[in-house]
PDB file of N, CA and C in Angstrom:
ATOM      1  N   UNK A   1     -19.041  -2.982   3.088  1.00  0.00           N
ATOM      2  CA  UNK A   1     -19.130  -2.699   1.677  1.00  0.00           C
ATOM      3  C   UNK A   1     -17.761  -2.255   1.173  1.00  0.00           C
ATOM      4  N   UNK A   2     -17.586  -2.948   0.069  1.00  0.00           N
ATOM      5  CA  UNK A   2     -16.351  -2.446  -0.128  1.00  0.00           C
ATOM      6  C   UNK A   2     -16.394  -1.687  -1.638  1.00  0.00           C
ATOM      7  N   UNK A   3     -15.784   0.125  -2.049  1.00  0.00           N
ATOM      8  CA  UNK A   3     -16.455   0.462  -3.236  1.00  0.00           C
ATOM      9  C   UNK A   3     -15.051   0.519  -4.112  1.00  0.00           C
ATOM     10  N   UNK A   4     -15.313  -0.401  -5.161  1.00  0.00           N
ATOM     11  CA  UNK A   4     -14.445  -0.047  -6.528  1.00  0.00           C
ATOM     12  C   UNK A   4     -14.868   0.730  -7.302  1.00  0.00           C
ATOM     13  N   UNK A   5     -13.571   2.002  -7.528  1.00  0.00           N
ATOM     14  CA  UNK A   5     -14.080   2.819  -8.645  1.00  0.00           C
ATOM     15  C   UNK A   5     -15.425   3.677  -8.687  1.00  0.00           C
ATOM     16  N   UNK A   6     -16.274   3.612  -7.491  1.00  0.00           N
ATOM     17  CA  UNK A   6     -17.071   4.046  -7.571  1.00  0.00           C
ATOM     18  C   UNK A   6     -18.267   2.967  -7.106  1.00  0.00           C
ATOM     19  N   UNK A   7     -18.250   2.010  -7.535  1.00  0.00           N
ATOM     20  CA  UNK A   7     -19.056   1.097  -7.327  1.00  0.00           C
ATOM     21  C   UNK A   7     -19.428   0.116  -6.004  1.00  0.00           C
ATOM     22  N   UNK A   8     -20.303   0.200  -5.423  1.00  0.00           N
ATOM     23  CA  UNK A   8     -20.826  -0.986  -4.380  1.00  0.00           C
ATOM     24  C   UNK A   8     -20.326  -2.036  -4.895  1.00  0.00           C
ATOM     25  N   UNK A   9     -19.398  -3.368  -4.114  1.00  0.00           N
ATOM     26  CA  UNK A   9     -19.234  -4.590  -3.903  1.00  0.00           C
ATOM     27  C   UNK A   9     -19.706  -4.964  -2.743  1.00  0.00           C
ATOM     28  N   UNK A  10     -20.688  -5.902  -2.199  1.00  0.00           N
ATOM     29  CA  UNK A  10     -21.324  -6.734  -1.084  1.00  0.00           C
ATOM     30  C   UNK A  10     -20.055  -7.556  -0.724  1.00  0.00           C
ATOM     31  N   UNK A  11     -19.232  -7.699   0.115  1.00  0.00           N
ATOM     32  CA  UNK A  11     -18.818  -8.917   0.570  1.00  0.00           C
ATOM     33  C   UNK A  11     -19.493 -10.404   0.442  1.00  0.00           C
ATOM     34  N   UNK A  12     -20.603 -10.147   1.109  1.00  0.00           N
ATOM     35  CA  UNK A  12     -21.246 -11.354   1.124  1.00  0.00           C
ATOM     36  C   UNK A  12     -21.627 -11.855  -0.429  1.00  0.00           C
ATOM     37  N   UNK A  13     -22.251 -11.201  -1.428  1.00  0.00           N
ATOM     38  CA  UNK A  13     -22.187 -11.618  -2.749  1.00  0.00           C
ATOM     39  C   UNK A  13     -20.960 -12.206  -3.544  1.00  0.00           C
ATOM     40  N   UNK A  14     -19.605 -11.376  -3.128  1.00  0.00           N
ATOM     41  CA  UNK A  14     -18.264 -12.254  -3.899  1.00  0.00           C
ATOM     42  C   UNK A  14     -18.464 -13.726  -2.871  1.00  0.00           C
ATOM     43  N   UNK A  15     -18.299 -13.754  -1.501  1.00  0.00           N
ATOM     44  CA  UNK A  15     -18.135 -14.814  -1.065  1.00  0.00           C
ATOM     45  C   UNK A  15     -19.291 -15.855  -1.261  1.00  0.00           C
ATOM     46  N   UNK A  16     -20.617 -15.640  -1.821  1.00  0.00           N
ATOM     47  CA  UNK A  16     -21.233 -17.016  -1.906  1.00  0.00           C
ATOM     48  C   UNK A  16     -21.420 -17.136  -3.385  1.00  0.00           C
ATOM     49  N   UNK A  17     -20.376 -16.147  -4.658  1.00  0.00           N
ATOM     50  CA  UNK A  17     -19.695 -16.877  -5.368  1.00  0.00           C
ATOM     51  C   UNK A  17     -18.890 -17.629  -5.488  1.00  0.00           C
ATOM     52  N   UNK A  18     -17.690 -17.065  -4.242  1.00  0.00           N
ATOM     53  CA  UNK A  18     -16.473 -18.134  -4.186  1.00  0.00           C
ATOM     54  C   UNK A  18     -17.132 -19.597  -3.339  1.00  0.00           C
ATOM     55  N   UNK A  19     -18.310 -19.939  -2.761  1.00  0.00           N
ATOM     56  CA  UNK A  19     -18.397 -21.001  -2.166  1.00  0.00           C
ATOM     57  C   UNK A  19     -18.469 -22.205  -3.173  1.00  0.00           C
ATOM     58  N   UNK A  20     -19.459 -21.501  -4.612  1.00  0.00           N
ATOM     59  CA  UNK A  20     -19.974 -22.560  -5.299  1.00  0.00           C
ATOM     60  C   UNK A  20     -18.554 -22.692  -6.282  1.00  0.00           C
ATOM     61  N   UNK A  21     -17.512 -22.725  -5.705  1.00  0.00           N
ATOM     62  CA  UNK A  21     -16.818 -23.351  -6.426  1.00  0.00           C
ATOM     63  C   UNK A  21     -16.648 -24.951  -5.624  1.00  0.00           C
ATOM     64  N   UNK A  22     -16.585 -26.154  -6.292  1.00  0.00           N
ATOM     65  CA  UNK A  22     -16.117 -27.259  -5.778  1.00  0.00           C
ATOM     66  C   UNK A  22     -14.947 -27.544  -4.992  1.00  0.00           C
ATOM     67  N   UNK A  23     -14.022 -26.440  -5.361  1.00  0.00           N
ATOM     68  CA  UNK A  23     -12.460 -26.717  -4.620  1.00  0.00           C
ATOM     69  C   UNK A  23     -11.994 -25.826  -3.732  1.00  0.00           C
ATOM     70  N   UNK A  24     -13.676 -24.839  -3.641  1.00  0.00           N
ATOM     71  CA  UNK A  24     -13.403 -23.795  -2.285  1.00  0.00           C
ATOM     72  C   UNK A  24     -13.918 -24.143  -1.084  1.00  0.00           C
ATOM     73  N   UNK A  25     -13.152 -24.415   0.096  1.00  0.00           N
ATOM     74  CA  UNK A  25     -13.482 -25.395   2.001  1.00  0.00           C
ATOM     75  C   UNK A  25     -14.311 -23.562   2.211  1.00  0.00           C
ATOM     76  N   UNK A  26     -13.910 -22.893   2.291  1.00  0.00           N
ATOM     77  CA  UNK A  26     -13.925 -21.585   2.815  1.00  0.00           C
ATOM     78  C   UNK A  26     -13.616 -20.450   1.861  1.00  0.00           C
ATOM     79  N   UNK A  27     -14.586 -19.157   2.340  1.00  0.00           N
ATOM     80  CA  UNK A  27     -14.346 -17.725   1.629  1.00  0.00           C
ATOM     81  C   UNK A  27     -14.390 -17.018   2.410  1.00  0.00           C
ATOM     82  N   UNK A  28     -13.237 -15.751   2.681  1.00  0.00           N
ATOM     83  CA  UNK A  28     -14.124 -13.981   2.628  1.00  0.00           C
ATOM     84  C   UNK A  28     -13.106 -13.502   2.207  1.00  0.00           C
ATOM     85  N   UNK A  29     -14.116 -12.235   1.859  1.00  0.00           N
ATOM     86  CA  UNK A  29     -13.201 -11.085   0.999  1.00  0.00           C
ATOM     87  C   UNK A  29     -13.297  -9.437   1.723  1.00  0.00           C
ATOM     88  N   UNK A  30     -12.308  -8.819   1.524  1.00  0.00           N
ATOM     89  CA  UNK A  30     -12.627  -7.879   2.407  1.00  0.00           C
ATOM     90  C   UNK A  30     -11.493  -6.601   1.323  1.00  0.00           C
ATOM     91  N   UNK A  31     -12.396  -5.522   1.629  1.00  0.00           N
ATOM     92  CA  UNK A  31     -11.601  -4.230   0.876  1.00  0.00           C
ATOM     93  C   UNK A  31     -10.293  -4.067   0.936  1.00  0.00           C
ATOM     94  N   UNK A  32      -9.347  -3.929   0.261  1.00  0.00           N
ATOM     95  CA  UNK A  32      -7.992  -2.950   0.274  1.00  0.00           C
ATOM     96  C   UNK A  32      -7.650  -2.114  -0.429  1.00  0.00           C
ATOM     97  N   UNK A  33      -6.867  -0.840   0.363  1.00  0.00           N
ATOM     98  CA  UNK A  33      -6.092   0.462  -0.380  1.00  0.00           C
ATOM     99  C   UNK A  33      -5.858  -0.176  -1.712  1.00  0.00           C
ATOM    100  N   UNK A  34      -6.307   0.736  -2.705  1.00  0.00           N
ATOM    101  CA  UNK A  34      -6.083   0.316  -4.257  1.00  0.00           C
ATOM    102  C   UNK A  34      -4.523   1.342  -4.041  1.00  0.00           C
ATOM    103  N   UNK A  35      -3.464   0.953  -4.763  1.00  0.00           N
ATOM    104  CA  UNK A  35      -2.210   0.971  -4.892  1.00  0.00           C
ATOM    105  C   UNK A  35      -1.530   1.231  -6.510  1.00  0.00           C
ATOM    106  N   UNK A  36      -0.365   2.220  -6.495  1.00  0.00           N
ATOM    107  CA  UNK A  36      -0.113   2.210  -7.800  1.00  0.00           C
ATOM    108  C   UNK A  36      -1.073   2.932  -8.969  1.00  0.00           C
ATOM    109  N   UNK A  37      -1.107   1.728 -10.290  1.00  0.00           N
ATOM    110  CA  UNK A  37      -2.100   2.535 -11.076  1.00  0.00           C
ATOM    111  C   UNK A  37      -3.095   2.234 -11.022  1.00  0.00           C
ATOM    112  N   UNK A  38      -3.596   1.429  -9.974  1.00  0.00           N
ATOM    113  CA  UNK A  38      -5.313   0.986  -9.682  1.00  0.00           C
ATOM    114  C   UNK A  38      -5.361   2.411  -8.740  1.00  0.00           C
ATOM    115  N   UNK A  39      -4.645   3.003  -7.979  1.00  0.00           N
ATOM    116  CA  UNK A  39      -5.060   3.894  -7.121  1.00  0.00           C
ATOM    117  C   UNK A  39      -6.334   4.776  -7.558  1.00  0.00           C
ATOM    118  N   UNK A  40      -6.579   4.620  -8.422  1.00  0.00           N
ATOM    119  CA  UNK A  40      -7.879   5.583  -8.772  1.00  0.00           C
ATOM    120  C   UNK A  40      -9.131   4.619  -8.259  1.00  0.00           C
ATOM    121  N   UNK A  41      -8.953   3.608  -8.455  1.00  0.00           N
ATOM    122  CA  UNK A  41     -10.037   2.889  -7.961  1.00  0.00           C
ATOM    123  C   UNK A  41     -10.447   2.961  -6.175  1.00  0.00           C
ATOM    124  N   UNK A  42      -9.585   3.320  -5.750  1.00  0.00           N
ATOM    125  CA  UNK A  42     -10.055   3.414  -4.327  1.00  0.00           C
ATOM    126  C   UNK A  42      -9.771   2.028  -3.287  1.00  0.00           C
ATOM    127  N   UNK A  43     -10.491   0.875  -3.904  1.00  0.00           N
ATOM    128  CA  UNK A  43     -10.477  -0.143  -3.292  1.00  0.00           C
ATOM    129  C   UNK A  43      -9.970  -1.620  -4.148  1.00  0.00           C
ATOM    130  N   UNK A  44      -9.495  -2.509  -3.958  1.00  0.00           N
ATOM    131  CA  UNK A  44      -9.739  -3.747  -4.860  1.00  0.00           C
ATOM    132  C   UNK A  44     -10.184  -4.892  -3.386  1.00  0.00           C
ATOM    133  N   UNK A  45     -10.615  -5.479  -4.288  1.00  0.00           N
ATOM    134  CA  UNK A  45     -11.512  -6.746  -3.808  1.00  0.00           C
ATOM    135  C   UNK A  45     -10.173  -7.679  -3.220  1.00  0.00           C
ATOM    136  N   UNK A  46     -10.210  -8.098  -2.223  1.00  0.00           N
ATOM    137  CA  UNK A  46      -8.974  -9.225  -1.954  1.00  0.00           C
ATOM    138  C   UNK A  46      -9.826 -10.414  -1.421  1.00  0.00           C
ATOM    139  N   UNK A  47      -9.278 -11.652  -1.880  1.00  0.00           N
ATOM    140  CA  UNK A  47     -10.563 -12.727  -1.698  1.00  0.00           C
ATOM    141  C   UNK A  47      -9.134 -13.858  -0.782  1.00  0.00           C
ATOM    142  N   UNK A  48      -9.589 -14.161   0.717  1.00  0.00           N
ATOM    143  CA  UNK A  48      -9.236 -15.378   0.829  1.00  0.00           C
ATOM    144  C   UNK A  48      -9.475 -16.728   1.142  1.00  0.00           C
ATOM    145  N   UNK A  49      -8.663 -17.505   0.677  1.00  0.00           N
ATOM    146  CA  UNK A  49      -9.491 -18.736   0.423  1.00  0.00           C
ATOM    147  C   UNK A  49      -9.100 -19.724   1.353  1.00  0.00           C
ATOM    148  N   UNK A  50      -9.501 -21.280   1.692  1.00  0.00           N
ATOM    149  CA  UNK A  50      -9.579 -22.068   2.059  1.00  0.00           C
ATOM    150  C   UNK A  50      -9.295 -23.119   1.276  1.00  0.00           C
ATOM    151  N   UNK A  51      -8.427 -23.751   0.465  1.00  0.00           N
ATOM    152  CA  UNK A  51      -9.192 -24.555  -0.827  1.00  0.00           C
ATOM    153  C   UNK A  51      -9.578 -26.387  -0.180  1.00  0.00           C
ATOM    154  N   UNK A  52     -10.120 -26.693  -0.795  1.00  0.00           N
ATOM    155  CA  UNK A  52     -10.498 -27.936  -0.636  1.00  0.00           C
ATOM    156  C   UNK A  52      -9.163 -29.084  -1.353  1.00  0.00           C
ATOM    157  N   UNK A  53      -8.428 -29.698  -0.478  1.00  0.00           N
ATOM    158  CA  UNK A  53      -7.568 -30.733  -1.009  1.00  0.00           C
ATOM    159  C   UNK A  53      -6.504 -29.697  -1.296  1.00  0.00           C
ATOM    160  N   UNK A  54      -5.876 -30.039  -3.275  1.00  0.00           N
ATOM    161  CA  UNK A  54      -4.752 -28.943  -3.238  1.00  0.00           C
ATOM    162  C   UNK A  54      -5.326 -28.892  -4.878  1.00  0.00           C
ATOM    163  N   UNK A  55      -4.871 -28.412  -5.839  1.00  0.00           N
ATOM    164  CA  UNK A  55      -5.116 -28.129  -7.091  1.00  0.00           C
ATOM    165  C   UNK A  55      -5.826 -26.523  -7.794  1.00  0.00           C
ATOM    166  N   UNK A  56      -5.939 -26.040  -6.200  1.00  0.00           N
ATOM    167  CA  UNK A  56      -6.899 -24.497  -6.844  1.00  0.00           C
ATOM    168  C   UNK A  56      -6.141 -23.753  -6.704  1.00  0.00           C
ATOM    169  N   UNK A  57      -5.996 -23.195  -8.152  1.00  0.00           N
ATOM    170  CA  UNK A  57      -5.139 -21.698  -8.497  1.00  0.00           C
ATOM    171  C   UNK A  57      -5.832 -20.454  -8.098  1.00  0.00           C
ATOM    172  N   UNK A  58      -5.027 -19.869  -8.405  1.00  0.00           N
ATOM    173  CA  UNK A  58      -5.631 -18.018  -8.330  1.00  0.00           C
ATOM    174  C   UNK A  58      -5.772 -18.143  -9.512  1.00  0.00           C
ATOM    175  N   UNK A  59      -5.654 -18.328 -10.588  1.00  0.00           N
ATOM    176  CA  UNK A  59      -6.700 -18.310 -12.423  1.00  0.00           C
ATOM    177  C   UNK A  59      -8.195 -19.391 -11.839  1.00  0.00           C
ATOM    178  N   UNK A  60      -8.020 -19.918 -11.346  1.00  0.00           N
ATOM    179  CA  UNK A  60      -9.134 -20.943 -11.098  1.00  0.00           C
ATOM    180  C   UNK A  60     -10.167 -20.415 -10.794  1.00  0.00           C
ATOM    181  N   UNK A  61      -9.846 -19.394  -9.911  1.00  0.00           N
ATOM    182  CA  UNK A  61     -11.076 -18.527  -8.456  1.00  0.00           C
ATOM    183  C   UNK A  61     -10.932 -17.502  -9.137  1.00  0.00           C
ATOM    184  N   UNK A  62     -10.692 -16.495  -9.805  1.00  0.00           N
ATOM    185  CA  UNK A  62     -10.762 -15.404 -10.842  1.00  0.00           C
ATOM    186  C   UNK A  62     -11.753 -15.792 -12.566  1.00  0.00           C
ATOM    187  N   UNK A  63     -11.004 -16.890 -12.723  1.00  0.00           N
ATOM    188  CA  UNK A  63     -12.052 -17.072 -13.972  1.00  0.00           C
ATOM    189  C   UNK A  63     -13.496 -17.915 -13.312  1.00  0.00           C
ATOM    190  N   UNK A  64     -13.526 -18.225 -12.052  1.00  0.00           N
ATOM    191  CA  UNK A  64     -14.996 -18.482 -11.172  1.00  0.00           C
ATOM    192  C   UNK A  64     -15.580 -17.225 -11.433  1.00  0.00           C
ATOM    193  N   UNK A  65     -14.856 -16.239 -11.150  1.00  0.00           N
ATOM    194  CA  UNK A  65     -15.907 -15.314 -10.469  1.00  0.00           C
ATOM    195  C   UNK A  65     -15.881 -14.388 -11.488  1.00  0.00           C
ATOM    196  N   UNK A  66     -15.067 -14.467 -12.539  1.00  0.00           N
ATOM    197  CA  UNK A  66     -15.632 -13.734 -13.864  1.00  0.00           C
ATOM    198  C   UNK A  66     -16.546 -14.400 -15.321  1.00  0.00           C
ATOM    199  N   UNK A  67     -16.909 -15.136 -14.525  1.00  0.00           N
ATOM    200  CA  UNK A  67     -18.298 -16.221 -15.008  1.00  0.00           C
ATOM    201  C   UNK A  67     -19.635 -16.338 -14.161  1.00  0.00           C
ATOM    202  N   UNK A  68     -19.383 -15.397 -13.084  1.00  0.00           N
ATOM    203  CA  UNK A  68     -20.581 -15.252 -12.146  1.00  0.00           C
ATOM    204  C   UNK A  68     -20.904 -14.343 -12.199  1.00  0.00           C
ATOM    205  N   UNK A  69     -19.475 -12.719 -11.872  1.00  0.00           N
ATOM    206  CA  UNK A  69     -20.243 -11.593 -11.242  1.00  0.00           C
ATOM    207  C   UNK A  69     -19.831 -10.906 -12.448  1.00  0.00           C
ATOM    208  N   UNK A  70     -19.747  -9.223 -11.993  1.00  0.00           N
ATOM    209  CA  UNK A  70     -19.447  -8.136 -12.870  1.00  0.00           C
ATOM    210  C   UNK A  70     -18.191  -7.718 -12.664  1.00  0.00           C
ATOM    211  N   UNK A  71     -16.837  -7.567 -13.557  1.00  0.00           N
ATOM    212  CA  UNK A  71     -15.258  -7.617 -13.283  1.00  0.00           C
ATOM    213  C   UNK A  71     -14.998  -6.784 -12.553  1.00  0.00           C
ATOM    214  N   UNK A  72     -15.626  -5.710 -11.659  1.00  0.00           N
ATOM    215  CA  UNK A  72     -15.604  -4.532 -11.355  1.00  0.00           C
ATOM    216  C   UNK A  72     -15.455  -5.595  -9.491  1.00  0.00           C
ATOM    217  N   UNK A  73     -16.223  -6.303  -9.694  1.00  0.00           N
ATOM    218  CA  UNK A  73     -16.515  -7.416  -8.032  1.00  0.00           C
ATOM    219  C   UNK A  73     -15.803  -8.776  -8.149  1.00  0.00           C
ATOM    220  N   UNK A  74     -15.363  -9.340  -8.858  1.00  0.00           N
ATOM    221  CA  UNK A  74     -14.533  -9.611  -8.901  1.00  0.00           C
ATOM    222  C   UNK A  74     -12.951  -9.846  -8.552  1.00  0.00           C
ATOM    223  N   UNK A  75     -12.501 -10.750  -7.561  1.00  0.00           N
ATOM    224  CA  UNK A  75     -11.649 -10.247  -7.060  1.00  0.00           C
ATOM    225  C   UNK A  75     -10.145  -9.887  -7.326  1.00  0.00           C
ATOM    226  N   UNK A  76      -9.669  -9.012  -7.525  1.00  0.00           N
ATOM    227  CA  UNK A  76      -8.222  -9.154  -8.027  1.00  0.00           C
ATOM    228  C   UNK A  76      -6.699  -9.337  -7.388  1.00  0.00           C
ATOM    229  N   UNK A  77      -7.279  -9.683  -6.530  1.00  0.00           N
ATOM    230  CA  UNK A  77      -6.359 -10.164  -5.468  1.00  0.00           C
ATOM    231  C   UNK A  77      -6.720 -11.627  -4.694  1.00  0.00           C
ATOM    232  N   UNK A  78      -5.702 -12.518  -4.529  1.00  0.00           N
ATOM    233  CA  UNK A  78      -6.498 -13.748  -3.950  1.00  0.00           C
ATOM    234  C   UNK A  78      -5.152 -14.635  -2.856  1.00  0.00           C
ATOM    235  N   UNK A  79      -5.561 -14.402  -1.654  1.00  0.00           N
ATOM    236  CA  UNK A  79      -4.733 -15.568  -0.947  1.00  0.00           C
ATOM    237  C   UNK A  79      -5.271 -16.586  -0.789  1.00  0.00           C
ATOM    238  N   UNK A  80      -4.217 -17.740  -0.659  1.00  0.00           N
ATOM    239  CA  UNK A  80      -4.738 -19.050   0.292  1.00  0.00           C
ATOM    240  C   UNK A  80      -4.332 -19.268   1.729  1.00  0.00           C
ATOM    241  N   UNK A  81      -5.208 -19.645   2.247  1.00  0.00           N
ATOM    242  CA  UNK A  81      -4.719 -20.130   3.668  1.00  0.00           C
ATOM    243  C   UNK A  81      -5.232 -21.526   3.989  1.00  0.00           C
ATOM    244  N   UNK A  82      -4.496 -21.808   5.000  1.00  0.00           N
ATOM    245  CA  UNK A  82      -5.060 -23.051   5.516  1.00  0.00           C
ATOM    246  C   UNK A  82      -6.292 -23.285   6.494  1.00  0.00           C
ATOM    247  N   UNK A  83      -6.114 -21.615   6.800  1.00  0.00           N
ATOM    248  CA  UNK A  83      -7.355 -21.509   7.973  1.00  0.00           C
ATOM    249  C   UNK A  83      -7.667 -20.105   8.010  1.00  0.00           C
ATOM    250  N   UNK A  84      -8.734 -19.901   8.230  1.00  0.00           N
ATOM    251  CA  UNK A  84      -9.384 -18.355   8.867  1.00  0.00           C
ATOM    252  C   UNK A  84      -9.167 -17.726  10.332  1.00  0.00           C
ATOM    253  N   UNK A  85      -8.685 -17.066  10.394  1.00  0.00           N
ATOM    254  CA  UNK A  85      -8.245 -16.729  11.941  1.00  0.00           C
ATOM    255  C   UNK A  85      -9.823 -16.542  12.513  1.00  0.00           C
ATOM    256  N   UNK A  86     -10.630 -16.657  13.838  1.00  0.00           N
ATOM    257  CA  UNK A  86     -11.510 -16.807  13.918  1.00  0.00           C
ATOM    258  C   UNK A  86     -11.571 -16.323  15.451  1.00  0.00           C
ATOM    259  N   UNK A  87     -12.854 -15.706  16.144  1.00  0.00           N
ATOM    260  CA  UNK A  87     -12.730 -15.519  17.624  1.00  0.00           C
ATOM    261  C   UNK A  87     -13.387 -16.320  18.269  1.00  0.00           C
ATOM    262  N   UNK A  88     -13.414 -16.099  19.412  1.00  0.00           N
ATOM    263  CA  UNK A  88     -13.558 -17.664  20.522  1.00  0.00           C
ATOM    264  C   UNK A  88     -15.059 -18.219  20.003  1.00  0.00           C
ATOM    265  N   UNK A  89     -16.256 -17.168  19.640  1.00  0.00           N
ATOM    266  CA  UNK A  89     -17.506 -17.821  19.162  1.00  0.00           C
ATOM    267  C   UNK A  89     -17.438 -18.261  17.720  1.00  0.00           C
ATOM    268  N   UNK A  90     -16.423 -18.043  16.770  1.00  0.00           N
ATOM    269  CA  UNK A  90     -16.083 -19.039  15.347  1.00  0.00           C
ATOM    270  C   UNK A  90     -16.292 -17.997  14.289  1.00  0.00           C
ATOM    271  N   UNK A  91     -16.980 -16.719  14.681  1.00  0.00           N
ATOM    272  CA  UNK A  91     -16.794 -15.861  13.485  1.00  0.00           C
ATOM    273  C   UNK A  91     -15.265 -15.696  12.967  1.00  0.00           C
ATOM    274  N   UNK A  92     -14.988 -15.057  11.442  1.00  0.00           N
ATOM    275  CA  UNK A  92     -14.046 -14.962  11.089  1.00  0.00           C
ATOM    276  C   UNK A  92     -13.752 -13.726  11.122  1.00  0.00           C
ATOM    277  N   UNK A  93     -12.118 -13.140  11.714  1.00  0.00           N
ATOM    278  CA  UNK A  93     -11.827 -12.122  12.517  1.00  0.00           C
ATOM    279  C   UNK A  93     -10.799 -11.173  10.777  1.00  0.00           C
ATOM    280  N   UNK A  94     -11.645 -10.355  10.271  1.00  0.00           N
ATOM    281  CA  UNK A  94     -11.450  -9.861   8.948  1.00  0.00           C
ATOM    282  C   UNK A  94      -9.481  -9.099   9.319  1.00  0.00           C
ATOM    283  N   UNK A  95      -9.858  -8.477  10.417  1.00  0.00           N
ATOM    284  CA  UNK A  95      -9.134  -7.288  10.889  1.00  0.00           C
ATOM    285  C   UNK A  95      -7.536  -8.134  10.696  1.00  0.00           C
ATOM    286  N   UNK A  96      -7.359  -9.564  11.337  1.00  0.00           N
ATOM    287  CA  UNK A  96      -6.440 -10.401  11.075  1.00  0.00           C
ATOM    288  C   UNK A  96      -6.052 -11.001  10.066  1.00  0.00           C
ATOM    289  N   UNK A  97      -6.748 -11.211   9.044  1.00  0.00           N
ATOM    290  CA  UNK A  97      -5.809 -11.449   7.786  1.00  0.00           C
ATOM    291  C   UNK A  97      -5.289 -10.382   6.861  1.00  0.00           C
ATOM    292  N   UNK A  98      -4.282 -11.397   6.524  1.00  0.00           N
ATOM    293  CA  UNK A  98      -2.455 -10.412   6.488  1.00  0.00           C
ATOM    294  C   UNK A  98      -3.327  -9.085   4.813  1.00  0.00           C
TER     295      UNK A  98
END
C-alpha cells in the first residue's frame, strides 16, 4: 500500500488502470519518499511502464489515469523501460527498479 497525503493507494488498482491503456505491454507502481514541496505528502505514486511499440508519453499515461482514478492515485511520476527486472519464477522484483 502505498499512502499519499494521508490516503490509501492499492498498487494493484493504479496498475490495472495502467493495463487498459492500448500502448501499455506492462505495469507496476510502487511508493516513493515524497521530496521537496510534495514532502508533506509522504509518498508519490511512481508508475513503470513497458510501452507497447513506441509513441507513449508520460502526458499519455497521466491523462489515462486521471480519467480513471482519483488525482490523489494517480501517478506522478512515470518511467519507461524496456523490461521489468523479474526473479527466476517471473514475478516482478519491485526492490530493483531504479
Amino acid at each position: 500500500m502505498i499512502i499519499v497525503g494521508g490516503e490509501n493507494v492499492f498498487a494493484a488498482e493504479v496498475e490495472a488502470v495502467l493495463h487498459t491503456h492500448p500502448l501499455v505491454k506492462e505495469a507496476v507502481v510502487k511508493g516513493v519518499p515524497a521530496t521537496g514541496v510534495r514532502a508533506y505528502l509522504g509518498e508519490l505514486v511512481k508508475a513503470y511502464i513497458v510501452p507497447r511499440g513506441c509513441g507513449l508519453t508520460e502526458s499519455d499515461v497521466k491523462r489515462h489515469c486521471y480519467e480513471h482514478l482519483p488525482s490523489y492515485k494517480a501517478p506522478q511520476l512515470v518511467v519507461f523501460l524496456e523490461e521489468l527486472p523479474r526473479n527466476p519464477a517471473g514475478k516482478v522484483v519491485k526492490d530493483q527498479l531504479p
